[in-house]
PDB file of N, CA and C in Angstrom:
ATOM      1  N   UNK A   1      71.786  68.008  62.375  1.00  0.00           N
ATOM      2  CA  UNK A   1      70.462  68.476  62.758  1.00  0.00           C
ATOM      3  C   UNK A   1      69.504  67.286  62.726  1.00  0.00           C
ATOM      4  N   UNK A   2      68.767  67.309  63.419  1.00  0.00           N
ATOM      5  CA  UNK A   2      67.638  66.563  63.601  1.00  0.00           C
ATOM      6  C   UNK A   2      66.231  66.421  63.539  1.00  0.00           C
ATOM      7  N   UNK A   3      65.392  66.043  63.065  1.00  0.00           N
ATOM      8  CA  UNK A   3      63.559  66.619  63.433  1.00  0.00           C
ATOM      9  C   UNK A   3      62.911  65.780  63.730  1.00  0.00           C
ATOM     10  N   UNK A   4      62.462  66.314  65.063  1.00  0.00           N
ATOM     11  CA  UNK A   4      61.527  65.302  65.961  1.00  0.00           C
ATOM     12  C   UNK A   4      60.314  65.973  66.237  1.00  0.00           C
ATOM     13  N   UNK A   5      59.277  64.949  66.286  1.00  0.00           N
ATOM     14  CA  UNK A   5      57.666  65.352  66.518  1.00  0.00           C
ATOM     15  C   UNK A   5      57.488  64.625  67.746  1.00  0.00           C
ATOM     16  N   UNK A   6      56.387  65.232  68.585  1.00  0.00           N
ATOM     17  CA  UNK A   6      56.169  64.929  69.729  1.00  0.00           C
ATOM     18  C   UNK A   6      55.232  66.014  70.260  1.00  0.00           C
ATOM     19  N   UNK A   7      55.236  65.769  71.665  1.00  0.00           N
ATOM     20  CA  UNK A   7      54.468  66.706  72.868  1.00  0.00           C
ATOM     21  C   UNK A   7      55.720  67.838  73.618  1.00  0.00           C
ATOM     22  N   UNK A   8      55.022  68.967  73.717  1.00  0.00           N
ATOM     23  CA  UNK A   8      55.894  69.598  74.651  1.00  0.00           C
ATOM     24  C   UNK A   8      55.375  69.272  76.120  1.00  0.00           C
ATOM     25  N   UNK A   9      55.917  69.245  77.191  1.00  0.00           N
ATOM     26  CA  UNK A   9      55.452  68.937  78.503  1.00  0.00           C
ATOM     27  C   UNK A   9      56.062  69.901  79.459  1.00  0.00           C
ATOM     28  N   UNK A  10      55.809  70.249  80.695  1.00  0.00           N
ATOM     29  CA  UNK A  10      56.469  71.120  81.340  1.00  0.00           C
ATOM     30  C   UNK A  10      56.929  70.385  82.952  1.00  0.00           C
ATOM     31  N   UNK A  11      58.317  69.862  83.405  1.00  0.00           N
ATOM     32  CA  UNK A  11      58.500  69.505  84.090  1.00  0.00           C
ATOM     33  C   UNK A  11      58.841  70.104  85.802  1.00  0.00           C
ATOM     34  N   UNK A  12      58.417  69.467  86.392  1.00  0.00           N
ATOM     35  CA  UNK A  12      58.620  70.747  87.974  1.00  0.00           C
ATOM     36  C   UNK A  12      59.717  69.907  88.821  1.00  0.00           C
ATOM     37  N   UNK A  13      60.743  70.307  87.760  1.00  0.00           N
ATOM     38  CA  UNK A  13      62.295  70.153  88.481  1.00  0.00           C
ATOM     39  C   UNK A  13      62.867  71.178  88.720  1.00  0.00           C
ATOM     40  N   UNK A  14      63.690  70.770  89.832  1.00  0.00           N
ATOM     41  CA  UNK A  14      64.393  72.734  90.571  1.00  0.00           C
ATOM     42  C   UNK A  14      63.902  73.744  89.919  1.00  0.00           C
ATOM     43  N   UNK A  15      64.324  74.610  89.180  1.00  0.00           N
ATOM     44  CA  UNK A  15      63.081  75.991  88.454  1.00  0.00           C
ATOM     45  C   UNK A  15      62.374  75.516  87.449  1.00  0.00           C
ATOM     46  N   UNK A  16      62.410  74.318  87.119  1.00  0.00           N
ATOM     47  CA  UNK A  16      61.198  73.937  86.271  1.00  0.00           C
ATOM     48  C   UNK A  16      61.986  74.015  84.712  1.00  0.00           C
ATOM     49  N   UNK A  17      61.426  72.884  83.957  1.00  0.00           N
ATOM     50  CA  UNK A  17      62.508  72.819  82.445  1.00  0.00           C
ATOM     51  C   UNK A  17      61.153  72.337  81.358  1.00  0.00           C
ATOM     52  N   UNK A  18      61.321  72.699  80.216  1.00  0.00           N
ATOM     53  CA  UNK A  18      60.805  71.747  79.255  1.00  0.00           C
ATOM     54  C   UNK A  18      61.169  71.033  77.927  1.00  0.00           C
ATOM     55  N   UNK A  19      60.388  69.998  78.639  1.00  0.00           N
ATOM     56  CA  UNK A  19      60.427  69.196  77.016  1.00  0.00           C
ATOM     57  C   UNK A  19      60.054  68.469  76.139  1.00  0.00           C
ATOM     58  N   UNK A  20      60.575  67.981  75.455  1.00  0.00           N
ATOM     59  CA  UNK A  20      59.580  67.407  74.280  1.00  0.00           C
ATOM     60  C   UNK A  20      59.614  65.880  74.505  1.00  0.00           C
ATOM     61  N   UNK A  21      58.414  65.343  74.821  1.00  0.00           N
ATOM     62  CA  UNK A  21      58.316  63.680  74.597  1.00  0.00           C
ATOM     63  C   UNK A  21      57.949  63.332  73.437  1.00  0.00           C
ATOM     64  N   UNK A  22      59.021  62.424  72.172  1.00  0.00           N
ATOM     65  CA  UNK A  22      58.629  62.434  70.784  1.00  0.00           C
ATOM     66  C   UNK A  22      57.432  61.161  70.562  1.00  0.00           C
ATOM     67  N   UNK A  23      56.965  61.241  69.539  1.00  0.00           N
ATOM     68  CA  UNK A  23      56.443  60.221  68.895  1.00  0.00           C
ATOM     69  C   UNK A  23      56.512  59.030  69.886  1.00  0.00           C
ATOM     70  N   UNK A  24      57.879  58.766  69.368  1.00  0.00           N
ATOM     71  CA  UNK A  24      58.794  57.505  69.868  1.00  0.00           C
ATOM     72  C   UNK A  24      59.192  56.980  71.231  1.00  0.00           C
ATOM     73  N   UNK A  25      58.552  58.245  72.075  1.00  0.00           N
ATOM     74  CA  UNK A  25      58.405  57.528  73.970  1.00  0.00           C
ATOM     75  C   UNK A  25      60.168  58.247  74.301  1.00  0.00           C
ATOM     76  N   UNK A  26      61.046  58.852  73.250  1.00  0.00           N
ATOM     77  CA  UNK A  26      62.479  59.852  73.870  1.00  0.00           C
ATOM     78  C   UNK A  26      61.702  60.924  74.564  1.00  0.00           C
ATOM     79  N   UNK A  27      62.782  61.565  75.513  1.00  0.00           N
ATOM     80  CA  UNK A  27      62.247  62.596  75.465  1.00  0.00           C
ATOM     81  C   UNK A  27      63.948  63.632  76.190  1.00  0.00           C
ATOM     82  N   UNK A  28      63.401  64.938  75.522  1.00  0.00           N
ATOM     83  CA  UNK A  28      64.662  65.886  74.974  1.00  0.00           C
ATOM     84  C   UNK A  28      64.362  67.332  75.846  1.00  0.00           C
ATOM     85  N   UNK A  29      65.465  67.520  76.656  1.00  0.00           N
ATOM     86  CA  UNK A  29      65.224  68.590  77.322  1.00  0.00           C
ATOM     87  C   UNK A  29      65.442  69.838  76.201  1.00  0.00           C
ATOM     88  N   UNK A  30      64.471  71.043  76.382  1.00  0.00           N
ATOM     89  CA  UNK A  30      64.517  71.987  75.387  1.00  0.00           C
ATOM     90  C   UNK A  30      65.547  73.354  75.834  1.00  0.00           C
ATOM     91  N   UNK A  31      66.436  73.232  75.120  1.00  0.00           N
ATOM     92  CA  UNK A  31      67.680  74.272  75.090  1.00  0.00           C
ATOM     93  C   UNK A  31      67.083  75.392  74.875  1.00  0.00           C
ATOM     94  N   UNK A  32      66.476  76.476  76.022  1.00  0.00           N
ATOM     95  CA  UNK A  32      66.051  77.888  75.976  1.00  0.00           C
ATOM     96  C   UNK A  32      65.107  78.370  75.021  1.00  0.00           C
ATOM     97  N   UNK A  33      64.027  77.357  75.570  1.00  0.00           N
ATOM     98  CA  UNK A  33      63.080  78.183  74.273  1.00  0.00           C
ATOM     99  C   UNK A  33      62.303  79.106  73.913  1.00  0.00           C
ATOM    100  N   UNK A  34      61.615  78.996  73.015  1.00  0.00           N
ATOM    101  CA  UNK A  34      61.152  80.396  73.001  1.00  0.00           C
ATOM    102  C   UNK A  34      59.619  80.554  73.267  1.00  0.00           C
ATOM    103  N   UNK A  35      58.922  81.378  74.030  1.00  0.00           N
ATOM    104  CA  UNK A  35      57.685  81.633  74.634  1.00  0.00           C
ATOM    105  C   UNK A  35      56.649  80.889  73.698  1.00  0.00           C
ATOM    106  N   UNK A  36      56.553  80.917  72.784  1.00  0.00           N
ATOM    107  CA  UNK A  36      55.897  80.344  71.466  1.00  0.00           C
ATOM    108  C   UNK A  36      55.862  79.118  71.789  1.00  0.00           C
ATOM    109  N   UNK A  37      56.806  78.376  71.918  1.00  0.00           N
ATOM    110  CA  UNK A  37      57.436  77.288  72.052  1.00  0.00           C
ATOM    111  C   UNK A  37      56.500  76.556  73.848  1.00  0.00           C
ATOM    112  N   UNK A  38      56.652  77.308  74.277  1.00  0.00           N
ATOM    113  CA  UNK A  38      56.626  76.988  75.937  1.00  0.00           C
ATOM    114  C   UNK A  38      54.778  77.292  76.596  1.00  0.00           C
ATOM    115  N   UNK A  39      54.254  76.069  75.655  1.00  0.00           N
ATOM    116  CA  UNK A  39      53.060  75.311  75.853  1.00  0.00           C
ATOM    117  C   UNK A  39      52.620  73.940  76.300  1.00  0.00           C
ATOM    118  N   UNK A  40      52.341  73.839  77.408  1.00  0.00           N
ATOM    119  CA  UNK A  40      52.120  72.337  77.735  1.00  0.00           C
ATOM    120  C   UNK A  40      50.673  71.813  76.950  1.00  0.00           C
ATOM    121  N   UNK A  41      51.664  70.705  76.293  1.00  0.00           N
ATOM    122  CA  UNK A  41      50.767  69.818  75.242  1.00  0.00           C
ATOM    123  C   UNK A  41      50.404  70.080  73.825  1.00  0.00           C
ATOM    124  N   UNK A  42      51.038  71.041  73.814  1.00  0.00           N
ATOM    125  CA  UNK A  42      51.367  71.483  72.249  1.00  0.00           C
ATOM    126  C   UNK A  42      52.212  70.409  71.635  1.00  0.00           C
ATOM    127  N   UNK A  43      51.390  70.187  70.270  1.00  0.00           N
ATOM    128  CA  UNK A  43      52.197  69.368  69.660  1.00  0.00           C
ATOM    129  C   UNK A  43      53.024  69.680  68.917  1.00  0.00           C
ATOM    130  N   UNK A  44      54.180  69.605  68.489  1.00  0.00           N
ATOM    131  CA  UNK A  44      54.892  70.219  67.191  1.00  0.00           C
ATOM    132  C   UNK A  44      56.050  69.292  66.681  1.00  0.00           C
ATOM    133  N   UNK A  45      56.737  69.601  65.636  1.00  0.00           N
ATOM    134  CA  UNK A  45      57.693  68.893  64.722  1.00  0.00           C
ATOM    135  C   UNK A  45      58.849  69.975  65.437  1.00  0.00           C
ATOM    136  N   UNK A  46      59.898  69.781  65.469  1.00  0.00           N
ATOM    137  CA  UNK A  46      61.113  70.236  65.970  1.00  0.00           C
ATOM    138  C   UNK A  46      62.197  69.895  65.108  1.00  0.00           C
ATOM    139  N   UNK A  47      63.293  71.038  64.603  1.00  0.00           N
ATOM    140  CA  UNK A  47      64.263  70.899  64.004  1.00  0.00           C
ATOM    141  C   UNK A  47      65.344  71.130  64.671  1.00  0.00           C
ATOM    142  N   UNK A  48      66.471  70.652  65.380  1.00  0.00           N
ATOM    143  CA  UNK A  48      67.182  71.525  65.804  1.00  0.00           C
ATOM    144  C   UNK A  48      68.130  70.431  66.328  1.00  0.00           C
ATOM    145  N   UNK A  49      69.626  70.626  66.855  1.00  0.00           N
ATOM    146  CA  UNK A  49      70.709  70.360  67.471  1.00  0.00           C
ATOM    147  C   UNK A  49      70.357  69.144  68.920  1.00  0.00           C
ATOM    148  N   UNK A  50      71.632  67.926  68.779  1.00  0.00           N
ATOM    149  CA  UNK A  50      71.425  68.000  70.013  1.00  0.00           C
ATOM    150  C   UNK A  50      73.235  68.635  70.777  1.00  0.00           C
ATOM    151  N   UNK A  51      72.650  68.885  72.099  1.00  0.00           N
ATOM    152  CA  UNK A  51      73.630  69.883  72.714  1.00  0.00           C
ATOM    153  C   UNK A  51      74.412  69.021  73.322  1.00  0.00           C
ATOM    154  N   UNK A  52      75.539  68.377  72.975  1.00  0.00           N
ATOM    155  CA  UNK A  52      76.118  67.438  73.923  1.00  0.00           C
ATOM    156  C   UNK A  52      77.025  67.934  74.814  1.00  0.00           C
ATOM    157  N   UNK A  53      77.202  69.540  74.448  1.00  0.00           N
ATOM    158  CA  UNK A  53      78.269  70.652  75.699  1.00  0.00           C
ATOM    159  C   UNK A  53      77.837  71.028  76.707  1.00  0.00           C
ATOM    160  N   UNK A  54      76.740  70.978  76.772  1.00  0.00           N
ATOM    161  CA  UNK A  54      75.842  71.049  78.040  1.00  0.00           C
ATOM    162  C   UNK A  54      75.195  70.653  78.876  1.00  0.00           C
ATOM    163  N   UNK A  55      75.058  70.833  80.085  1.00  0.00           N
ATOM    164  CA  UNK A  55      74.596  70.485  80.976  1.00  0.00           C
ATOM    165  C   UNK A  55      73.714  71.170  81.923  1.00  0.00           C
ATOM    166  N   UNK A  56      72.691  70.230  82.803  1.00  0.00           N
ATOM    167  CA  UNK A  56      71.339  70.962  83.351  1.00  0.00           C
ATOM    168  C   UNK A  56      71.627  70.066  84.753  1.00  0.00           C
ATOM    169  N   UNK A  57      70.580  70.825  85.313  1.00  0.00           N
ATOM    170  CA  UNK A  57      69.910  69.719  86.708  1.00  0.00           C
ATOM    171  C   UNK A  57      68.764  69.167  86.816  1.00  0.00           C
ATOM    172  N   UNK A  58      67.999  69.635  85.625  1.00  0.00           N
ATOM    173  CA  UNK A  58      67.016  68.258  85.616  1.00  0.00           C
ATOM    174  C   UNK A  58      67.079  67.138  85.064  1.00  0.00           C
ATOM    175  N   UNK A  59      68.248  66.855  84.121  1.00  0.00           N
ATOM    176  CA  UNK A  59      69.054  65.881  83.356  1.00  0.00           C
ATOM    177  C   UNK A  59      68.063  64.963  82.778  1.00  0.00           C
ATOM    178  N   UNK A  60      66.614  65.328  81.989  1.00  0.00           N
ATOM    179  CA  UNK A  60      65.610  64.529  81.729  1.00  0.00           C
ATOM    180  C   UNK A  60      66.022  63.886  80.706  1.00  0.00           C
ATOM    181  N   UNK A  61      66.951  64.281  79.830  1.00  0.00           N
ATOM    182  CA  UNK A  61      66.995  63.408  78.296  1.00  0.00           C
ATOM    183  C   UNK A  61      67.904  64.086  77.617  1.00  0.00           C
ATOM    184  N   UNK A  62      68.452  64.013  76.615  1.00  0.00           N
ATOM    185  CA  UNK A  62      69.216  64.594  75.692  1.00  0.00           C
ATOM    186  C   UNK A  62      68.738  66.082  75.499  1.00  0.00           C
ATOM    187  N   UNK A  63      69.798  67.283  75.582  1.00  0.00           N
ATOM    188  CA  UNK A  63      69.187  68.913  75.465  1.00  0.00           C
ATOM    189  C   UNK A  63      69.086  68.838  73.819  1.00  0.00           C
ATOM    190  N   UNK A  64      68.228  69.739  73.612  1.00  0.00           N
ATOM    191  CA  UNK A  64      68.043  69.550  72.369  1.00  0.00           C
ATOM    192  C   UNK A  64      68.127  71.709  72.028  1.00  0.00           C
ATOM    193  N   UNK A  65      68.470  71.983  70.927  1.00  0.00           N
ATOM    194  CA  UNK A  65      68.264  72.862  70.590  1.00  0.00           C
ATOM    195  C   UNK A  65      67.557  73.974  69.730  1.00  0.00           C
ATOM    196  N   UNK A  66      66.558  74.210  69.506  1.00  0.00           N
ATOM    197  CA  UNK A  66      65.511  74.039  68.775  1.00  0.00           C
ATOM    198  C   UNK A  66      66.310  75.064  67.646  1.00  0.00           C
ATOM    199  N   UNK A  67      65.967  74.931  66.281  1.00  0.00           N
ATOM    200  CA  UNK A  67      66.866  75.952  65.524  1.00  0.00           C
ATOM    201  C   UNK A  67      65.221  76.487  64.577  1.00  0.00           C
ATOM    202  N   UNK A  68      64.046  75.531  64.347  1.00  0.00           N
ATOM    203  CA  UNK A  68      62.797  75.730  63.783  1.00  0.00           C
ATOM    204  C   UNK A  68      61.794  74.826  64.336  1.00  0.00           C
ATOM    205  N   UNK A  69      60.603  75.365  64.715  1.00  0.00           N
ATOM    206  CA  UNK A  69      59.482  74.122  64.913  1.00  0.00           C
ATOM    207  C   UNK A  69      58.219  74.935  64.385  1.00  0.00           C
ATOM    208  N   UNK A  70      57.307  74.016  63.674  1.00  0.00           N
ATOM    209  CA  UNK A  70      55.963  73.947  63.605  1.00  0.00           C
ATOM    210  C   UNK A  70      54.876  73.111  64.206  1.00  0.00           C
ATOM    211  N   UNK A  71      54.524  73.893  64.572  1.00  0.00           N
ATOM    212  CA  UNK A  71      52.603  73.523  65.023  1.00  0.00           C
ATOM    213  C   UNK A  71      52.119  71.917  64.238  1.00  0.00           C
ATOM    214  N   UNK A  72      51.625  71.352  65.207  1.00  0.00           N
ATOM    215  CA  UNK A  72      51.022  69.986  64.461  1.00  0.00           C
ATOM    216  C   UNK A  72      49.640  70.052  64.457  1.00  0.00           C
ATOM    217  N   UNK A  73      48.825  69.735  63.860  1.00  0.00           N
ATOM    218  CA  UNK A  73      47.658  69.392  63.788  1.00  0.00           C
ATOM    219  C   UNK A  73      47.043  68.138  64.037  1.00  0.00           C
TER     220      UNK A  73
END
């Protein structure tokens, strides 16, 4: 498991994907998230998996799987 802080962003690839650009300039496509979750420019800390069994078509960055995140201030 992993925890990364960053921005959520919302990308307009084929049906559209999101994800998180961290701190650190990565950035992690978000493995099905959850409505809560699916705010452009929300900041938050992220706990969760990365998915190396899977695969997308917007292929932005490593899928990530969110398993907990909180709100940043």
């Amino acid at each position: 498991m992993i925890t990364v802080k960053g921005e959520i962003q919302y990308r307009a690839i084929a049906s559209g994907t999101w994800v998180l650009v961290s701190d650190t300039g990565e950035t992690y496509e978000l493995y099905k998230p959850s409505e809560n979750l699916r705010q452009e420019g929300l900041k938050v800390e992220i706990k969760g998996n990365i998915r190396s069994d899977v695969m997308t078509i917007a292929m932005v960055g490593q899928i990530l799987e969110v398993k907990e995140f909180s709100i940043c201030r």
